[in-house]
N, C-alpha and C. Protein backbone atom coordinates (compact mmCIF):
# COMPACT_ATOMS: atom_id res chain seq x y z
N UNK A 1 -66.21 -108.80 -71.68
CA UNK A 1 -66.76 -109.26 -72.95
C UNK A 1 -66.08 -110.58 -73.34
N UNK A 2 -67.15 -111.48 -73.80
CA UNK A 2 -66.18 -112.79 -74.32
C UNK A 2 -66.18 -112.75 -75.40
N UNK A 3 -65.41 -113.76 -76.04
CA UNK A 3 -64.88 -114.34 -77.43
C UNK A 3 -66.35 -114.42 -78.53
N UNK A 4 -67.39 -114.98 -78.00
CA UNK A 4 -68.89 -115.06 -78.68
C UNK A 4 -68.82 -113.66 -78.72
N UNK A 5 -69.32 -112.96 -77.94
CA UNK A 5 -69.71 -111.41 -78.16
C UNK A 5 -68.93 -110.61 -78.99
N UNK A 6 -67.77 -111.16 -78.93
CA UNK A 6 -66.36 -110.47 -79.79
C UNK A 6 -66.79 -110.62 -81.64
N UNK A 7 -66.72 -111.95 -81.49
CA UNK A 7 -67.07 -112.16 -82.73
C UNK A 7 -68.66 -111.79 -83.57
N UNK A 8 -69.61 -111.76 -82.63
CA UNK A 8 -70.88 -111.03 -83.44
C UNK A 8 -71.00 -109.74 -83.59
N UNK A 9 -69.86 -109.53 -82.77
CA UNK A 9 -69.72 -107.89 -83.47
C UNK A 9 -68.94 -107.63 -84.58
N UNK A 10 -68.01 -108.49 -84.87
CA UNK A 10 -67.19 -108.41 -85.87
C UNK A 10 -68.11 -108.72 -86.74
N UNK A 11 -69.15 -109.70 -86.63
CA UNK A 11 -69.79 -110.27 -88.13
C UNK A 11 -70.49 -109.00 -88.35
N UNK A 12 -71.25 -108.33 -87.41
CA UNK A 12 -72.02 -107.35 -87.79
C UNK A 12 -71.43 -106.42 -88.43
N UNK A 13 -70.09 -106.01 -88.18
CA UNK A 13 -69.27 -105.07 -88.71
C UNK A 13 -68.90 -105.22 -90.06
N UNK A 14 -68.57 -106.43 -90.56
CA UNK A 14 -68.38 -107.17 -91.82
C UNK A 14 -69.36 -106.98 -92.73
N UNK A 15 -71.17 -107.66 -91.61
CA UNK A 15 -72.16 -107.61 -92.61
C UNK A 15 -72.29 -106.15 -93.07
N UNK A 16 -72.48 -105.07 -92.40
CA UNK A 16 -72.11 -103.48 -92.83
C UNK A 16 -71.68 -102.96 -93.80
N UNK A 17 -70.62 -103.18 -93.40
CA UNK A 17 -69.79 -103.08 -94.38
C UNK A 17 -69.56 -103.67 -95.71
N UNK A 18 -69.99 -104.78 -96.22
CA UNK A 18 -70.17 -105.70 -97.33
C UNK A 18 -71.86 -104.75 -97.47
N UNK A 19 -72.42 -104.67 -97.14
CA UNK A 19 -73.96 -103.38 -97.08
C UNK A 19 -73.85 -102.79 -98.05
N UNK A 20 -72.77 -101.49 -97.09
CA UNK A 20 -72.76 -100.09 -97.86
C UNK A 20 -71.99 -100.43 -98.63
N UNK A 21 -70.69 -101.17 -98.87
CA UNK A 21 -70.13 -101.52 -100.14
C UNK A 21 -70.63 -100.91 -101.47
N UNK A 22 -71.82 -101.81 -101.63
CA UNK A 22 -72.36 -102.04 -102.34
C UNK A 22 -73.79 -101.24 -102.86
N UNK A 23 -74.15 -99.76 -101.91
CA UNK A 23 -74.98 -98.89 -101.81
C UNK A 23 -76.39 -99.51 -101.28
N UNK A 24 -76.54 -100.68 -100.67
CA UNK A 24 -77.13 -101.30 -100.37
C UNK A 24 -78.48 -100.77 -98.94
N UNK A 25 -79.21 -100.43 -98.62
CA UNK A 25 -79.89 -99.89 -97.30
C UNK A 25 -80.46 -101.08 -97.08
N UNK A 26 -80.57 -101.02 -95.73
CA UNK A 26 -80.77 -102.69 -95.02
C UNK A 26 -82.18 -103.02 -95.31
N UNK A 27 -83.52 -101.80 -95.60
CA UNK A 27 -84.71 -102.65 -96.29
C UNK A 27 -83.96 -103.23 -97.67
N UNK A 28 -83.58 -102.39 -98.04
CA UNK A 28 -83.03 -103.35 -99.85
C UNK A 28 -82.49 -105.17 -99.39
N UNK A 29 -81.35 -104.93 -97.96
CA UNK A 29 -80.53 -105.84 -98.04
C UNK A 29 -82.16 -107.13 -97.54
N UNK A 30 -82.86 -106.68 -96.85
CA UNK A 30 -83.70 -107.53 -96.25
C UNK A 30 -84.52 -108.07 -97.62
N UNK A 31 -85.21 -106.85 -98.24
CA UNK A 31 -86.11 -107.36 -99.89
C UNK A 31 -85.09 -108.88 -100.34
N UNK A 32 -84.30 -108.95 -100.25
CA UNK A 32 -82.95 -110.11 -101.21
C UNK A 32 -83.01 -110.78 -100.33
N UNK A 33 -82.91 -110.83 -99.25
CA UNK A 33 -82.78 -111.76 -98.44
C UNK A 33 -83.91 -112.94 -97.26
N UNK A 34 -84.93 -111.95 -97.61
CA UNK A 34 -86.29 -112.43 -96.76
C UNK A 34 -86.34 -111.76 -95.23
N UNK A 35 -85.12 -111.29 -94.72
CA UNK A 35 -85.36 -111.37 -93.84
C UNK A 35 -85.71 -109.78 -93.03
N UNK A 36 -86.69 -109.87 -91.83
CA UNK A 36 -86.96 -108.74 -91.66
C UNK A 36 -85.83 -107.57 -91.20
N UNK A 37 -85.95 -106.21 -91.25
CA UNK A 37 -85.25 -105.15 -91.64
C UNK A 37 -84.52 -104.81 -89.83
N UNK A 38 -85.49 -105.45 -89.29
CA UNK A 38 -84.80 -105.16 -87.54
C UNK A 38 -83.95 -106.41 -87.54
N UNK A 39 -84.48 -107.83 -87.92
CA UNK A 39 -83.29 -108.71 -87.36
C UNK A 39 -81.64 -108.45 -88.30
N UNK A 40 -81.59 -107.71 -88.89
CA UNK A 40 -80.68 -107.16 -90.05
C UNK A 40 -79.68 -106.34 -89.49
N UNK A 41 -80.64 -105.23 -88.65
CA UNK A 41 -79.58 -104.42 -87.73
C UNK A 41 -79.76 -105.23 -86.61
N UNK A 42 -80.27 -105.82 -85.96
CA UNK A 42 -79.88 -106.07 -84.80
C UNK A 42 -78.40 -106.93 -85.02
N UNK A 43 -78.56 -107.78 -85.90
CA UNK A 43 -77.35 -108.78 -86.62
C UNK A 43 -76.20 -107.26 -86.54
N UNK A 44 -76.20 -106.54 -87.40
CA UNK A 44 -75.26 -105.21 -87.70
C UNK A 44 -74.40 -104.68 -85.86
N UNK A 45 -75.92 -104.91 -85.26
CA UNK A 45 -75.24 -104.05 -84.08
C UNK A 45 -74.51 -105.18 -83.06
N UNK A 46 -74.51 -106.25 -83.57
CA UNK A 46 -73.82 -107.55 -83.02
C UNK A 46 -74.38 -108.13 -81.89
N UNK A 47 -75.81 -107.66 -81.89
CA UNK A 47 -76.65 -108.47 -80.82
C UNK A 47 -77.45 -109.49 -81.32
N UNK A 48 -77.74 -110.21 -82.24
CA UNK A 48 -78.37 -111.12 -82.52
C UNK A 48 -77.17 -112.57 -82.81
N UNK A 49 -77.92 -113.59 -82.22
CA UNK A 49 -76.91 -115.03 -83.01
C UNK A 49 -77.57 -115.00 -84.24
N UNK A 50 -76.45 -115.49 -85.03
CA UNK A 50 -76.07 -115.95 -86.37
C UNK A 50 -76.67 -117.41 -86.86
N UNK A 51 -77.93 -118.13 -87.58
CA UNK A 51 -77.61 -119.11 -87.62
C UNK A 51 -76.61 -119.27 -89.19
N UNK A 52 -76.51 -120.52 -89.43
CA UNK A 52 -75.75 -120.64 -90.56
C UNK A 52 -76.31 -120.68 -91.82
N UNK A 53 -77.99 -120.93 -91.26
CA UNK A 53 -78.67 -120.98 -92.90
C UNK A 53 -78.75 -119.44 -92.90
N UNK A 54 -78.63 -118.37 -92.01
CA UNK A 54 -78.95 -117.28 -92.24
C UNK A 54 -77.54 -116.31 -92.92
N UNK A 55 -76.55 -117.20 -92.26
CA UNK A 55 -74.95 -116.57 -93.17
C UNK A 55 -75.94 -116.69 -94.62
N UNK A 56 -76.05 -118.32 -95.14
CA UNK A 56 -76.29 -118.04 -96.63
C UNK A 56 -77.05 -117.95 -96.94
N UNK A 57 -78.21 -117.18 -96.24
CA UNK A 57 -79.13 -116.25 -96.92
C UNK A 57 -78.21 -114.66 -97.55
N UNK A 58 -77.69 -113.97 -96.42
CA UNK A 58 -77.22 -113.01 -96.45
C UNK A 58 -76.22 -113.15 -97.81
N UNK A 59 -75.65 -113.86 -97.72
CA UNK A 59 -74.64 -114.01 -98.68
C UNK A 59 -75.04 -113.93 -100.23
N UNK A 60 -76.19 -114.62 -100.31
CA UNK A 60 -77.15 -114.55 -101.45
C UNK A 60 -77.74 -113.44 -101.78
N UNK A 61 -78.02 -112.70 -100.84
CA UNK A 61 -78.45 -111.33 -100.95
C UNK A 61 -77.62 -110.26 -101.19
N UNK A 62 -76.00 -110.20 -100.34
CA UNK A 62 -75.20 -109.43 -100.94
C UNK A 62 -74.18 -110.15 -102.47
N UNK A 63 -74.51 -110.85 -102.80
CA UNK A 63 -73.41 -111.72 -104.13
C UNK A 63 -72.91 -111.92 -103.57
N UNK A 64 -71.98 -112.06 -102.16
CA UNK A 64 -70.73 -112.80 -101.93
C UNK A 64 -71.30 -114.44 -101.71
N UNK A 65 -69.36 -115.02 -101.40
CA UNK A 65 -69.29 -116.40 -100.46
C UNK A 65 -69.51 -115.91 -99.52
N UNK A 66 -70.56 -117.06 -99.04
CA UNK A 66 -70.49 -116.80 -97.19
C UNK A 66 -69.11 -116.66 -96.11
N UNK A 67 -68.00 -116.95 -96.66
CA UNK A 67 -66.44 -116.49 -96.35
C UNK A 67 -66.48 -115.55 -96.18
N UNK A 68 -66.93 -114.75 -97.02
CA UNK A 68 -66.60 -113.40 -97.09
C UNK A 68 -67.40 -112.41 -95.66
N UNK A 69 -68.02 -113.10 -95.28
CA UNK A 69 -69.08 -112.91 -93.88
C UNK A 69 -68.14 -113.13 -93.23
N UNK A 70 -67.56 -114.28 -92.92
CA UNK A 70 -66.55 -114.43 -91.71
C UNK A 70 -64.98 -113.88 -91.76
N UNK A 71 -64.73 -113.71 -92.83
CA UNK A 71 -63.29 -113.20 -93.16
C UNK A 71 -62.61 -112.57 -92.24
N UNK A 72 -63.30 -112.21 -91.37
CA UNK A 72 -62.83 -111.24 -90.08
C UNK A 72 -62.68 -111.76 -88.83
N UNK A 73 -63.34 -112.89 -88.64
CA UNK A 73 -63.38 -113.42 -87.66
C UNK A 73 -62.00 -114.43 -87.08
């Protein structure tokens, strides 16, 4: 496994987690965010790339800084 793969799993783990935080279910997180409910988990299960307008979509959708997405990384 490399360093890329390392880290989209971490984001996915992050995005999750910042999720359920917040009682959030990934159609809800998608309704806020535009985006559809599979590229959401696929993002979660750390198989999808990340672009950056899509960090701050997400971010917008859960209230955080988009930091708070990478904080783990």
């Amino acid at each position: 496994m490399d360093k890329q793969e390392d880290a989209l799993r971490e984001f996915g783990r992050r995005l999750t987690q910042l999720r359920e935080e917040q009682g959030l279910s990934v159609a809800e997180l998608a309704s806020r965010t535009g985006l559809d409910p599979l590229v959401i988990r696929s993002m979660e299960a750390g198989e999808r790339n990340i672009h950056l307008t899509t960090i701050f979509r997400l971010a917008v959708g859960l209230g955080v800084e988009p930091v708070e997405l990478l904080a783990s990384l």
